[in-house]
PDB file of N, CA and C in Angstrom:
ATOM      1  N   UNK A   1     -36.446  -6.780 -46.257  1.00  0.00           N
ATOM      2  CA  UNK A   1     -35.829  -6.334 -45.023  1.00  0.00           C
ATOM      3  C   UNK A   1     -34.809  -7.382 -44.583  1.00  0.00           C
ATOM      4  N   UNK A   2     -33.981  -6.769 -43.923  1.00  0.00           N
ATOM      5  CA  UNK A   2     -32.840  -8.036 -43.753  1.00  0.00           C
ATOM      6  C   UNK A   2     -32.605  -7.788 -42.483  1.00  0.00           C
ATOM      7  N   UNK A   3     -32.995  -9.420 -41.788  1.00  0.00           N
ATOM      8  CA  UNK A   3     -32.733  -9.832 -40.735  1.00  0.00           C
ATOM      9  C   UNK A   3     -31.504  -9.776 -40.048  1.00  0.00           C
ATOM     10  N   UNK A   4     -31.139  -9.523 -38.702  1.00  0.00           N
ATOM     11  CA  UNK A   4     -30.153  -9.538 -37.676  1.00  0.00           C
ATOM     12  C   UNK A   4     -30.552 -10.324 -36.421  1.00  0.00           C
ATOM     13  N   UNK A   5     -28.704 -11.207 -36.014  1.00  0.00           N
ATOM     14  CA  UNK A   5     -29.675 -12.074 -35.147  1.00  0.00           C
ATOM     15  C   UNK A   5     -29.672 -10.604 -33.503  1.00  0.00           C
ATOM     16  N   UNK A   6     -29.969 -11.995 -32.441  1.00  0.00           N
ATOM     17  CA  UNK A   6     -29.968 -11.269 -31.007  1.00  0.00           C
ATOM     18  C   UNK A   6     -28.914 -10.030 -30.921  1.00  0.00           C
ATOM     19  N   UNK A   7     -27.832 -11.419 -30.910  1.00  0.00           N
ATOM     20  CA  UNK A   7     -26.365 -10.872 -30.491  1.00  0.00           C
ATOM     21  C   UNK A   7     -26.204  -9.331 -31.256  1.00  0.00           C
ATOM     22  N   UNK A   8     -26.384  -9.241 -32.466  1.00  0.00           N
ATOM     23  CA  UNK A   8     -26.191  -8.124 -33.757  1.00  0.00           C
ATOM     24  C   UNK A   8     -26.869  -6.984 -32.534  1.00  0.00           C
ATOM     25  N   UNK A   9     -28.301  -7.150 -32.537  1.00  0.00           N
ATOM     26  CA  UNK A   9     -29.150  -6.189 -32.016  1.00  0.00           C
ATOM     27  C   UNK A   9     -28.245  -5.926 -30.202  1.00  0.00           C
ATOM     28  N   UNK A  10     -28.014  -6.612 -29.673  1.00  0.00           N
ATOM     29  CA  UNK A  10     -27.672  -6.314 -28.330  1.00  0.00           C
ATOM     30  C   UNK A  10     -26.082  -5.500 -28.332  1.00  0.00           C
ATOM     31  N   UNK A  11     -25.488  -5.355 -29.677  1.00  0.00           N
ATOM     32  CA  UNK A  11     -24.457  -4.066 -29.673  1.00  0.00           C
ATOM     33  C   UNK A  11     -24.956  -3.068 -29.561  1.00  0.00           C
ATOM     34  N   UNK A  12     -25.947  -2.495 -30.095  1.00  0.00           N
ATOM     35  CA  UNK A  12     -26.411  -1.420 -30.275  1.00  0.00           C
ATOM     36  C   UNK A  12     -26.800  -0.739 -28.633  1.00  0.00           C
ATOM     37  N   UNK A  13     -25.903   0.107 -28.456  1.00  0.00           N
ATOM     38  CA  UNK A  13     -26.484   0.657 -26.848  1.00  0.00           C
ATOM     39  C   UNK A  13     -27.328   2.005 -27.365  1.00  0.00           C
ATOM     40  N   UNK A  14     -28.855   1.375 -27.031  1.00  0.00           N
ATOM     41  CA  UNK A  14     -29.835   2.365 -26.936  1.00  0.00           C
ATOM     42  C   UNK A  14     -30.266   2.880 -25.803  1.00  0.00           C
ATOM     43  N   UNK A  15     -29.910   4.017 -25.523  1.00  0.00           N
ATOM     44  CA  UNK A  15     -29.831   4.393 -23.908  1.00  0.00           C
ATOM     45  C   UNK A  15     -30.496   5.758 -23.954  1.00  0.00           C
ATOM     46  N   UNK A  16     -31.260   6.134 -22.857  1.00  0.00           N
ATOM     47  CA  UNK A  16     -32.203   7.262 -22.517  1.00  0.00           C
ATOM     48  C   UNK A  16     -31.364   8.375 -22.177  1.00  0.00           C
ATOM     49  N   UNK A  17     -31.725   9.311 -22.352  1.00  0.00           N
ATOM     50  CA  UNK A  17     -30.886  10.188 -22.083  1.00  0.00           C
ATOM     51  C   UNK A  17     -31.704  11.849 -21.618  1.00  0.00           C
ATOM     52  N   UNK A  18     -31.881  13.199 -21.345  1.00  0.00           N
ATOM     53  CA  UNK A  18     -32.177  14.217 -21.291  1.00  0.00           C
ATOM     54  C   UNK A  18     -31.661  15.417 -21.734  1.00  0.00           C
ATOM     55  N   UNK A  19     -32.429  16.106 -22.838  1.00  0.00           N
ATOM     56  CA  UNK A  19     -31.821  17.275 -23.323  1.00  0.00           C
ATOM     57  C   UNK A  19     -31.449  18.351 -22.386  1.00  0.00           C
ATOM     58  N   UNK A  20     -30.086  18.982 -22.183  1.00  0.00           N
ATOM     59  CA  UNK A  20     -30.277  19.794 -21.593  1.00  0.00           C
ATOM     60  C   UNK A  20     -29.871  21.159 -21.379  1.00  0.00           C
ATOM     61  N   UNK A  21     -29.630  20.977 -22.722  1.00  0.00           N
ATOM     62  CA  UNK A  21     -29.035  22.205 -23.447  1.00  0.00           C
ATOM     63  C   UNK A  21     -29.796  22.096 -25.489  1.00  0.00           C
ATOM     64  N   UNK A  22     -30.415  23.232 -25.847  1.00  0.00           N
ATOM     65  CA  UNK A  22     -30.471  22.929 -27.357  1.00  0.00           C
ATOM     66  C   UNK A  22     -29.939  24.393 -27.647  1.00  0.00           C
ATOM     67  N   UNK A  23     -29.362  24.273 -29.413  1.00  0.00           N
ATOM     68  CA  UNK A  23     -29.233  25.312 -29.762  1.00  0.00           C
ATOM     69  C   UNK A  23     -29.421  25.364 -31.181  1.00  0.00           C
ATOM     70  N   UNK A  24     -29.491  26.661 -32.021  1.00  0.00           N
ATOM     71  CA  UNK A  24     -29.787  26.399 -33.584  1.00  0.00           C
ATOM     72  C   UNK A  24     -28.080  26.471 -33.693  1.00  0.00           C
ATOM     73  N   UNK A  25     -27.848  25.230 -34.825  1.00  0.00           N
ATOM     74  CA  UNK A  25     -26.904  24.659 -35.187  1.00  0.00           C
ATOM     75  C   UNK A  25     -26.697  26.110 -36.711  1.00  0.00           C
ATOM     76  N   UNK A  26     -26.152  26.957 -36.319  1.00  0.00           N
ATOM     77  CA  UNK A  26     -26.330  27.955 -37.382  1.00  0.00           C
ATOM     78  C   UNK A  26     -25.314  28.313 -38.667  1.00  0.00           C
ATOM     79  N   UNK A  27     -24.311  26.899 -38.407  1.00  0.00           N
ATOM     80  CA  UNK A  27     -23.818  26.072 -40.040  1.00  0.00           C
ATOM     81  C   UNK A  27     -23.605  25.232 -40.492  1.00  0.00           C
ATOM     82  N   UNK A  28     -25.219  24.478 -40.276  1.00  0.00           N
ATOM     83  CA  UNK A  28     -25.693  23.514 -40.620  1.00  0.00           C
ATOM     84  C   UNK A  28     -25.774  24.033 -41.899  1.00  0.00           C
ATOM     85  N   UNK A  29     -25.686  22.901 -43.574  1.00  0.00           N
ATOM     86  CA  UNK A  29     -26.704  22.793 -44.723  1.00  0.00           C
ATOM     87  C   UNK A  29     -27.977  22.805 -44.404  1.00  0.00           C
ATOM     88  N   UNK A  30     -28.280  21.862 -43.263  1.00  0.00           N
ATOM     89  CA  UNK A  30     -29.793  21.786 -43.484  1.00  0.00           C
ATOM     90  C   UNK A  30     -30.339  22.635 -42.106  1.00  0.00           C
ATOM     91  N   UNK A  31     -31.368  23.182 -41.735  1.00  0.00           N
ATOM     92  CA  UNK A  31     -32.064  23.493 -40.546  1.00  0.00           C
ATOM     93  C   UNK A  31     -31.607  22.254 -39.175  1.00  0.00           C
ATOM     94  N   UNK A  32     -31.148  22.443 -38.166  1.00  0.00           N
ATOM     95  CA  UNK A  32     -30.878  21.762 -37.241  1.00  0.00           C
ATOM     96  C   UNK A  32     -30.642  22.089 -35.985  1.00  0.00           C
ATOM     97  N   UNK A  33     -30.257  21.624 -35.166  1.00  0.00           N
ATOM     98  CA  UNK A  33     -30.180  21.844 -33.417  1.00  0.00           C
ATOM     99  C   UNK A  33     -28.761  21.332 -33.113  1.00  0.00           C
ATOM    100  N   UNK A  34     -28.252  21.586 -32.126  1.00  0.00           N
ATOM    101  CA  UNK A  34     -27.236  21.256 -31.736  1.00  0.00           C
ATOM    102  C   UNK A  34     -27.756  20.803 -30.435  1.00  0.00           C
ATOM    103  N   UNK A  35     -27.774  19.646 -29.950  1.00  0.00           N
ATOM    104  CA  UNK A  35     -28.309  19.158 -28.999  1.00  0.00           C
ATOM    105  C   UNK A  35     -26.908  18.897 -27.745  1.00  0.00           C
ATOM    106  N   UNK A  36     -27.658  18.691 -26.665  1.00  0.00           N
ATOM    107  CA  UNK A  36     -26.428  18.144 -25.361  1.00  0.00           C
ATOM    108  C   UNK A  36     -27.189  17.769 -24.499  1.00  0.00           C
ATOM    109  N   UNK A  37     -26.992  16.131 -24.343  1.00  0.00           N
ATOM    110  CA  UNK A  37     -27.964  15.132 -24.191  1.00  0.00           C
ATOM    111  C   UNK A  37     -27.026  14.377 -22.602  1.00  0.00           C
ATOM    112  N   UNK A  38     -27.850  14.495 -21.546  1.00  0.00           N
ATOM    113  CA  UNK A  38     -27.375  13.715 -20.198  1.00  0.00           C
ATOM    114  C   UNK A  38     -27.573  12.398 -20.232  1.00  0.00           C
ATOM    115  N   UNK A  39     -26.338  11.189 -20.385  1.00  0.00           N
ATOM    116  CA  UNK A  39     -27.217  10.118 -20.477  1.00  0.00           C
ATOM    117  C   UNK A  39     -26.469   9.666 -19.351  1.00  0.00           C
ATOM    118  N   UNK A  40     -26.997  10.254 -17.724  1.00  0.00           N
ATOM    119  CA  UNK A  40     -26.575   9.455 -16.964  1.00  0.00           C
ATOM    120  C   UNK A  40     -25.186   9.616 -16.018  1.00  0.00           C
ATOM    121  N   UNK A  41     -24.510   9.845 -14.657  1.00  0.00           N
ATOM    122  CA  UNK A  41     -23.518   9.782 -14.748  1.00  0.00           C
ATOM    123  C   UNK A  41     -22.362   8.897 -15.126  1.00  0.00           C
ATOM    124  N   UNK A  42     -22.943   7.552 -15.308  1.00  0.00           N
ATOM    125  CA  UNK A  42     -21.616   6.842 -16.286  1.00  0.00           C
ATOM    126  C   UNK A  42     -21.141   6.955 -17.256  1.00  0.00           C
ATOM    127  N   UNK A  43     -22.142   7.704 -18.302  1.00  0.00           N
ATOM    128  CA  UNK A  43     -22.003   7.605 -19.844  1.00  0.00           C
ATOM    129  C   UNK A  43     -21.688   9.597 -19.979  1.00  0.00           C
ATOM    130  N   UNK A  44     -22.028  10.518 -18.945  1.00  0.00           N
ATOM    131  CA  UNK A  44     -21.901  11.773 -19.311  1.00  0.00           C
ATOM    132  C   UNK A  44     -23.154  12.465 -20.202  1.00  0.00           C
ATOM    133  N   UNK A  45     -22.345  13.497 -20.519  1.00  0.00           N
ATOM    134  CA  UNK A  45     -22.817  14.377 -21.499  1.00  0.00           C
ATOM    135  C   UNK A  45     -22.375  14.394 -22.974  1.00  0.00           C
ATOM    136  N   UNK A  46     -23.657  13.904 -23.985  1.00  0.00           N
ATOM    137  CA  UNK A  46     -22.660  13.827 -25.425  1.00  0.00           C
ATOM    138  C   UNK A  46     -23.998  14.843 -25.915  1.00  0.00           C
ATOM    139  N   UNK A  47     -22.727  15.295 -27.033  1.00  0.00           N
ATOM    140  CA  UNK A  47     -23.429  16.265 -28.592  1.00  0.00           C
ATOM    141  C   UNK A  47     -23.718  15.395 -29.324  1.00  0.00           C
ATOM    142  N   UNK A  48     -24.852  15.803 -29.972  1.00  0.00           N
ATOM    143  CA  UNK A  48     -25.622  15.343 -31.043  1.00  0.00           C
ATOM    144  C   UNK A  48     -26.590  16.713 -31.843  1.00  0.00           C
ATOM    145  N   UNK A  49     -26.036  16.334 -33.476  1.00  0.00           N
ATOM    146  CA  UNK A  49     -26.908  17.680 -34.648  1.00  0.00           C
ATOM    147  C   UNK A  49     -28.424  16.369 -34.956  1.00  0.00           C
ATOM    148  N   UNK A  50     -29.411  17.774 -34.999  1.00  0.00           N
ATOM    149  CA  UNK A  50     -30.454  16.857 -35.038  1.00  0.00           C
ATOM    150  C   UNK A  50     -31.307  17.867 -36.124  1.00  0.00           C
ATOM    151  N   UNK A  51     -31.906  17.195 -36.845  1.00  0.00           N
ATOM    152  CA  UNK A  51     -32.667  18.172 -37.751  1.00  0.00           C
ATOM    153  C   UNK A  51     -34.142  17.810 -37.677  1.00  0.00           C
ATOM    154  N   UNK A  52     -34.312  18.811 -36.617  1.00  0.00           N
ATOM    155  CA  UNK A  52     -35.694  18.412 -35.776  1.00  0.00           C
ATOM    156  C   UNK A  52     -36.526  19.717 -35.982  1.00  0.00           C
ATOM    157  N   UNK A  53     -35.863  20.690 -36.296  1.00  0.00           N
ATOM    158  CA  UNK A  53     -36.177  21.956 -36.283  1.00  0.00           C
ATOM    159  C   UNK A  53     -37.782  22.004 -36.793  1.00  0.00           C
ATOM    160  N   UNK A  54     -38.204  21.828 -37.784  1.00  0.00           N
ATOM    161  CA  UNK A  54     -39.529  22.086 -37.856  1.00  0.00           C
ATOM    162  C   UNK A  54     -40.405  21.278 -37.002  1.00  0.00           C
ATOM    163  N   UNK A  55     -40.233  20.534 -35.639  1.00  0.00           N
ATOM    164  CA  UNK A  55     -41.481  20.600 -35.018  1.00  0.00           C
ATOM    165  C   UNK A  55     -41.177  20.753 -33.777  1.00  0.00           C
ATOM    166  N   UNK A  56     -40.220  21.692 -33.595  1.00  0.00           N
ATOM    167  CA  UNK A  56     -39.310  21.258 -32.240  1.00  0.00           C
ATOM    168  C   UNK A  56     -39.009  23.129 -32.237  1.00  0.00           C
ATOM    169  N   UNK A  57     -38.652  23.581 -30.950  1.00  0.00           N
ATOM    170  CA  UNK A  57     -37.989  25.270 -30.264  1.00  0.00           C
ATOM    171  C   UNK A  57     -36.654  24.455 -29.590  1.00  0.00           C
ATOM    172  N   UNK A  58     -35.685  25.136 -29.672  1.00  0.00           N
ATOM    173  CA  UNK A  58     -34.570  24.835 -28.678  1.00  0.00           C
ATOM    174  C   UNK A  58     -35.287  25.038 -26.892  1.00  0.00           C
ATOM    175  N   UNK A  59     -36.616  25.917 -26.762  1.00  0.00           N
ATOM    176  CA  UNK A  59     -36.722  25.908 -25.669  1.00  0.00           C
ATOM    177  C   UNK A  59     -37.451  24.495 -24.835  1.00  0.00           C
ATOM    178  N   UNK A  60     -38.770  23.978 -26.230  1.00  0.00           N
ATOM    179  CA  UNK A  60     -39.420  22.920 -25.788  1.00  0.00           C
ATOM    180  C   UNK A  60     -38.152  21.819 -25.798  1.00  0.00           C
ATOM    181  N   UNK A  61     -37.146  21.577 -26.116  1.00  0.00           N
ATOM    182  CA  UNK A  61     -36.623  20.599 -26.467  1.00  0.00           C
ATOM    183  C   UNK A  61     -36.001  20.449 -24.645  1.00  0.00           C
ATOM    184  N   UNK A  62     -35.431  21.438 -24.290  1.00  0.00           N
ATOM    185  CA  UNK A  62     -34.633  21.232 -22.955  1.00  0.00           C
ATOM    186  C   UNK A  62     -35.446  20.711 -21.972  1.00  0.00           C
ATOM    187  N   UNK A  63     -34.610  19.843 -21.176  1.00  0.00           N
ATOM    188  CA  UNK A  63     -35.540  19.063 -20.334  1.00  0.00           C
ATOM    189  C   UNK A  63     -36.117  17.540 -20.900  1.00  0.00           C
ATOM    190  N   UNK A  64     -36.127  17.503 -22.081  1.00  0.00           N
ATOM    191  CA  UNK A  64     -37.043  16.600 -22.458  1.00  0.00           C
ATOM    192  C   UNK A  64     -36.784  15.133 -22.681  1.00  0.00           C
ATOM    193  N   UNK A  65     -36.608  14.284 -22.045  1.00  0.00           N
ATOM    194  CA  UNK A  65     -36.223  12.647 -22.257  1.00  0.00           C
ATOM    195  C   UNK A  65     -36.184  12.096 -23.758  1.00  0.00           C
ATOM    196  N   UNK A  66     -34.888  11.503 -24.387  1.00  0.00           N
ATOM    197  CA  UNK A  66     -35.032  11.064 -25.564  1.00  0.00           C
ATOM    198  C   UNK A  66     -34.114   9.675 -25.898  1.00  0.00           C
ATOM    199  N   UNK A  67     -34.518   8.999 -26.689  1.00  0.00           N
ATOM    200  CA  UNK A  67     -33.688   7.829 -26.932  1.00  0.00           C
ATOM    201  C   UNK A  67     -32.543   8.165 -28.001  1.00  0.00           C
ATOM    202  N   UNK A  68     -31.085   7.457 -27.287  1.00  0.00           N
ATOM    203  CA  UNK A  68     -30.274   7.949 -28.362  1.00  0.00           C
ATOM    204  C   UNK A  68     -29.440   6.411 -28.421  1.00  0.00           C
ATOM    205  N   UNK A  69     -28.597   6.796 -29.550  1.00  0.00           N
ATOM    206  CA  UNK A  69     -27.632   5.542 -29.843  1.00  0.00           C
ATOM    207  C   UNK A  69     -26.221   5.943 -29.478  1.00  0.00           C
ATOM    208  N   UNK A  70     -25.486   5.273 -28.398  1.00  0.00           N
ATOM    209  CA  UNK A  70     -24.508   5.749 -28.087  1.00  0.00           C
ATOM    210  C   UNK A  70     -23.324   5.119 -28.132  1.00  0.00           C
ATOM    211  N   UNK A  71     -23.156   4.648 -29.184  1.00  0.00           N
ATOM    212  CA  UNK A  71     -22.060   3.362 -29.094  1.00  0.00           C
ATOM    213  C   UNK A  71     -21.448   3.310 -30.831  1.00  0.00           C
ATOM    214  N   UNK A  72     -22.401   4.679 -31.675  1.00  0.00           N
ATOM    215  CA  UNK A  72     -21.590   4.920 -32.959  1.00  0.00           C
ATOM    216  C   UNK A  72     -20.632   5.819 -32.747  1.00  0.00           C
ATOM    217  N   UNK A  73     -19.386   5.698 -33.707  1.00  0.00           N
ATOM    218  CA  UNK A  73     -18.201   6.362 -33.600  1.00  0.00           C
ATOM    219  C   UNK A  73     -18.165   7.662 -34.111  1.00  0.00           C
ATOM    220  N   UNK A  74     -17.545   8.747 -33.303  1.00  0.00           N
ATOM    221  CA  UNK A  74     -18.135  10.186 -33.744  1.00  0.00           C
ATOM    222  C   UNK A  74     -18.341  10.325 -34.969  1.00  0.00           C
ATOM    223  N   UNK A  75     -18.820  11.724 -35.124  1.00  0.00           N
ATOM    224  CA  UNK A  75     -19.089  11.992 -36.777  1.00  0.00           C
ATOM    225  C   UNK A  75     -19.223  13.356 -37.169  1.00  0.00           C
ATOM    226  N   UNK A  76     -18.363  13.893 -37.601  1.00  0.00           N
ATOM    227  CA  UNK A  76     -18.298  15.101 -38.319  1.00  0.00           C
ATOM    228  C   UNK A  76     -19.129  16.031 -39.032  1.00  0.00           C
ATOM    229  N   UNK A  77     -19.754  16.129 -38.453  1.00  0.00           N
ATOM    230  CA  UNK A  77     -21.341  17.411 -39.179  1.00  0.00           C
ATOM    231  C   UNK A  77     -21.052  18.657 -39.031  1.00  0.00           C
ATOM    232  N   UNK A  78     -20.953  19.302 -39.776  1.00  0.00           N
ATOM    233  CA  UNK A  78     -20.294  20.986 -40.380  1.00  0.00           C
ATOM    234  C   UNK A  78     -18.719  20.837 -39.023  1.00  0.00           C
ATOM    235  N   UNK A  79     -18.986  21.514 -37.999  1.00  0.00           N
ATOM    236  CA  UNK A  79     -18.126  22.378 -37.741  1.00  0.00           C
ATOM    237  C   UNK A  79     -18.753  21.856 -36.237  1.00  0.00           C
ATOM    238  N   UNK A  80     -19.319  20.436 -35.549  1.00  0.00           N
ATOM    239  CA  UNK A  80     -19.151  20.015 -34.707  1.00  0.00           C
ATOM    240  C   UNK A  80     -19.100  18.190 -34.422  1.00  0.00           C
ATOM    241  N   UNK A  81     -18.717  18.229 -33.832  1.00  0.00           N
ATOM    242  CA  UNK A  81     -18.328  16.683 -33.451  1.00  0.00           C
ATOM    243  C   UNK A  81     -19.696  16.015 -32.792  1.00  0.00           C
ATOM    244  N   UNK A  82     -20.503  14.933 -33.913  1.00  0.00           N
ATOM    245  CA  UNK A  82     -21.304  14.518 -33.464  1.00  0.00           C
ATOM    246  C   UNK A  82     -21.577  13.398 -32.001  1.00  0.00           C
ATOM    247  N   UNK A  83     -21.699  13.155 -31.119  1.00  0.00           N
ATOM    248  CA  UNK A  83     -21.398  11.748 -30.334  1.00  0.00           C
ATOM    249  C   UNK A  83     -22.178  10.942 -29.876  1.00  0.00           C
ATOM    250  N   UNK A  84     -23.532  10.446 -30.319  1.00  0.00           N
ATOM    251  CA  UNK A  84     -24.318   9.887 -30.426  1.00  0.00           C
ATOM    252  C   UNK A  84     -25.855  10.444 -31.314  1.00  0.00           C
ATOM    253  N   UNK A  85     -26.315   9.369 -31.603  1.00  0.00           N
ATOM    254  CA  UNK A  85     -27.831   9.603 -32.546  1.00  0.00           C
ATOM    255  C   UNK A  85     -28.507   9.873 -31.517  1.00  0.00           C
ATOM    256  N   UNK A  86     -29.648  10.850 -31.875  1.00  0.00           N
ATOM    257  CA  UNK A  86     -30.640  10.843 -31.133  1.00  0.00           C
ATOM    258  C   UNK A  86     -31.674  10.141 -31.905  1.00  0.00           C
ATOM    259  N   UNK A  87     -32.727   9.585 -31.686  1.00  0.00           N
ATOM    260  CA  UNK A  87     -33.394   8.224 -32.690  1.00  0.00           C
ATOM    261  C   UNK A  87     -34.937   9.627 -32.842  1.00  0.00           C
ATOM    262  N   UNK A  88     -35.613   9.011 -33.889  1.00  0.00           N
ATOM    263  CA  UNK A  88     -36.975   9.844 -34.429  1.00  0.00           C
ATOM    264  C   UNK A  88     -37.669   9.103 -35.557  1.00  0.00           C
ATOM    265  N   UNK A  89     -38.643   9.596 -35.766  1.00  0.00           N
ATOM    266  CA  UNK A  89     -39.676   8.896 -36.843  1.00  0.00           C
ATOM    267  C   UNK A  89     -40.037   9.918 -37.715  1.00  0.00           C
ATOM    268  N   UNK A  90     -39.898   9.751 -38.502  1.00  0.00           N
ATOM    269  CA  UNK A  90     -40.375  11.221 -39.990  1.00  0.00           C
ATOM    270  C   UNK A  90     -41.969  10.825 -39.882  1.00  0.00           C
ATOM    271  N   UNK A  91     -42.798  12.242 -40.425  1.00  0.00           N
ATOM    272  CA  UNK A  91     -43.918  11.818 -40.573  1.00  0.00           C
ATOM    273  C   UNK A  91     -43.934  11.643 -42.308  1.00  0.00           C
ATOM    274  N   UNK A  92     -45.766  12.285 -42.231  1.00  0.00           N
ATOM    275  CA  UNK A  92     -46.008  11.829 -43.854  1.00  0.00           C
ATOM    276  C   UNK A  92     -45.242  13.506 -44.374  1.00  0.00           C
ATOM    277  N   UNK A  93     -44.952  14.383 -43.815  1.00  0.00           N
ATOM    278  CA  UNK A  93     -44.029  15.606 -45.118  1.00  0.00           C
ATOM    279  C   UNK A  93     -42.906  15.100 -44.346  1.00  0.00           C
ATOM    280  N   UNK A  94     -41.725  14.181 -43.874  1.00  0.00           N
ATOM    281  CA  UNK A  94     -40.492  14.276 -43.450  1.00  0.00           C
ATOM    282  C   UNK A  94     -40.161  14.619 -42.244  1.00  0.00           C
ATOM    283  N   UNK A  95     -40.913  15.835 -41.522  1.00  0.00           N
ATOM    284  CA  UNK A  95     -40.688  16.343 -40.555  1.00  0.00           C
ATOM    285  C   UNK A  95     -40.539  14.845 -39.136  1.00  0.00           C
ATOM    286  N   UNK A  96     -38.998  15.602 -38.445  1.00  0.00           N
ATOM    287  CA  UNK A  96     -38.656  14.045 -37.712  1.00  0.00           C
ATOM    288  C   UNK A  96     -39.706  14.397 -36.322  1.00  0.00           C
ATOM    289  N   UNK A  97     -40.509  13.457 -35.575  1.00  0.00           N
ATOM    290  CA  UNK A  97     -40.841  13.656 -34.573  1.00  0.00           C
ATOM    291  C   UNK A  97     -39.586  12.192 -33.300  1.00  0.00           C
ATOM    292  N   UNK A  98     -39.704  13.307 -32.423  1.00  0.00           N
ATOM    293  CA  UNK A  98     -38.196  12.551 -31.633  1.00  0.00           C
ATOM    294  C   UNK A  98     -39.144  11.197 -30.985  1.00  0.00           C
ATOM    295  N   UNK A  99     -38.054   9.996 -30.254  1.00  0.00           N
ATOM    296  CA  UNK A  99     -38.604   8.641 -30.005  1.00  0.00           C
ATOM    297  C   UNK A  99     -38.251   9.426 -28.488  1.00  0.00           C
ATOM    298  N   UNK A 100     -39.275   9.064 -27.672  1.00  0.00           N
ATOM    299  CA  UNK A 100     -39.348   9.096 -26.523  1.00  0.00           C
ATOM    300  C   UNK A 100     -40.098   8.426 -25.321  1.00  0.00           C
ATOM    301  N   UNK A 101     -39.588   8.010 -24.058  1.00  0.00           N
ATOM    302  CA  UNK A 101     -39.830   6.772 -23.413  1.00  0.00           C
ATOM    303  C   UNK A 101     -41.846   7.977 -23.031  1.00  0.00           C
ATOM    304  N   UNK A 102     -42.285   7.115 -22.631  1.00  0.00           N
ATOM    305  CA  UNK A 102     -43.542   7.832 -22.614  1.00  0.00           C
ATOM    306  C   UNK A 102     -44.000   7.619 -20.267  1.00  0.00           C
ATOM    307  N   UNK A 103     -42.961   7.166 -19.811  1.00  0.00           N
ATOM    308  CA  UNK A 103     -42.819   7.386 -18.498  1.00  0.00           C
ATOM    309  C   UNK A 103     -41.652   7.575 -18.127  1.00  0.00           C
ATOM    310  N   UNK A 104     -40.911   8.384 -16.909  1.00  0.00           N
ATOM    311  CA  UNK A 104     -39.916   8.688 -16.491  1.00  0.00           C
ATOM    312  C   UNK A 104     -39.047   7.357 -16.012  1.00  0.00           C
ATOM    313  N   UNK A 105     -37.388   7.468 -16.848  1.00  0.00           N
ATOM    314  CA  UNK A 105     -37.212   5.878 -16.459  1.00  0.00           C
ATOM    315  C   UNK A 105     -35.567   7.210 -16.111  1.00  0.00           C
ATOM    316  N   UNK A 106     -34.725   6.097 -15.446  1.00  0.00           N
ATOM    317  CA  UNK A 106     -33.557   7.114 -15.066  1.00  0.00           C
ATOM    318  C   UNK A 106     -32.459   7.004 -16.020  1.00  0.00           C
ATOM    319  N   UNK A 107     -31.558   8.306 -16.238  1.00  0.00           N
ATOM    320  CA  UNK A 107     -31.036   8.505 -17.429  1.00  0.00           C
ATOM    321  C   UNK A 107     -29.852   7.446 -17.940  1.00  0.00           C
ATOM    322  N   UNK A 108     -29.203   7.088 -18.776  1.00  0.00           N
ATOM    323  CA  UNK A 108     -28.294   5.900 -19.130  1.00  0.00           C
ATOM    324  C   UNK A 108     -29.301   5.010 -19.124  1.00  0.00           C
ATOM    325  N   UNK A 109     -30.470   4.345 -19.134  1.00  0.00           N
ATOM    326  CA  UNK A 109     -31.072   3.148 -19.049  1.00  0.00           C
ATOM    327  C   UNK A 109     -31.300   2.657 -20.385  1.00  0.00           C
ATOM    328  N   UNK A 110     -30.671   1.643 -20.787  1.00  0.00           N
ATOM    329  CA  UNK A 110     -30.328   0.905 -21.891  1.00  0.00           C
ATOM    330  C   UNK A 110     -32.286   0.362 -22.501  1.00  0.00           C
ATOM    331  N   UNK A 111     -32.151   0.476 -23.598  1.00  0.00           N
ATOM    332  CA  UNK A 111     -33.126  -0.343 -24.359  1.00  0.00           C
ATOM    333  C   UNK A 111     -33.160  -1.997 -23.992  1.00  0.00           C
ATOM    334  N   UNK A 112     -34.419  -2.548 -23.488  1.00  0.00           N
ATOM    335  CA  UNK A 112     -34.118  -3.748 -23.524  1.00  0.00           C
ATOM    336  C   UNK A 112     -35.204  -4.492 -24.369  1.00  0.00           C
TER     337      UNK A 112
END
């Protein structure tokens, strides 16, 4: 594994955010969501494709607090403009389960 110092890690803006809109991403290659994530009024509203689909409904997803990375430079996935990661953990078959703060913290609030 290869180490990074402080400074490296403190670019990375990991910031909370709320789904609040999902949809099936329906030309995607793979099974996915088209997410639209509130992080806050400073930072707005960004899109993010998430291929969450097998443990996730576009309906459970809305509403729901999630950690995203908001400080990578867009990214082109089929036929929408990605604008931040939403972060997750695969289990033991792959399937991603999403990273989420486990008490209500307010939206834009940076990882510290």
């Amino acid at each position: 594994m290869e180490t990074i110092t402080w400074n490296e890690f403190a670019k990375v803006e990991i910031r909370v955010g709320r789904i609040i809109s999902a949809e099936i991403f329906t030309k995607a290659k793979k099974p996915a969501f088209v997410l639209y994530v509130d992080f806050g009024e400073e930072i707005g509203v960004k899109k993010s494709s998430a291929q969450i689909t097998q443990l996730y409904s576009p309906e459970e997803l809305t509403g729901k607090l999630v950690v995203g990375v908001i400080n990578f430079p867009k990214k082109q996935i089929g036929q929408i403009m990605s604008e931040c990661l939403v972060t997750g953990f695969p289990n033991e078959l792959g399937e991603v389960a999403l990273c989420v703060p486990d008490k209500p913290v307010p939206l834009g609030t940076k990882l510290i």
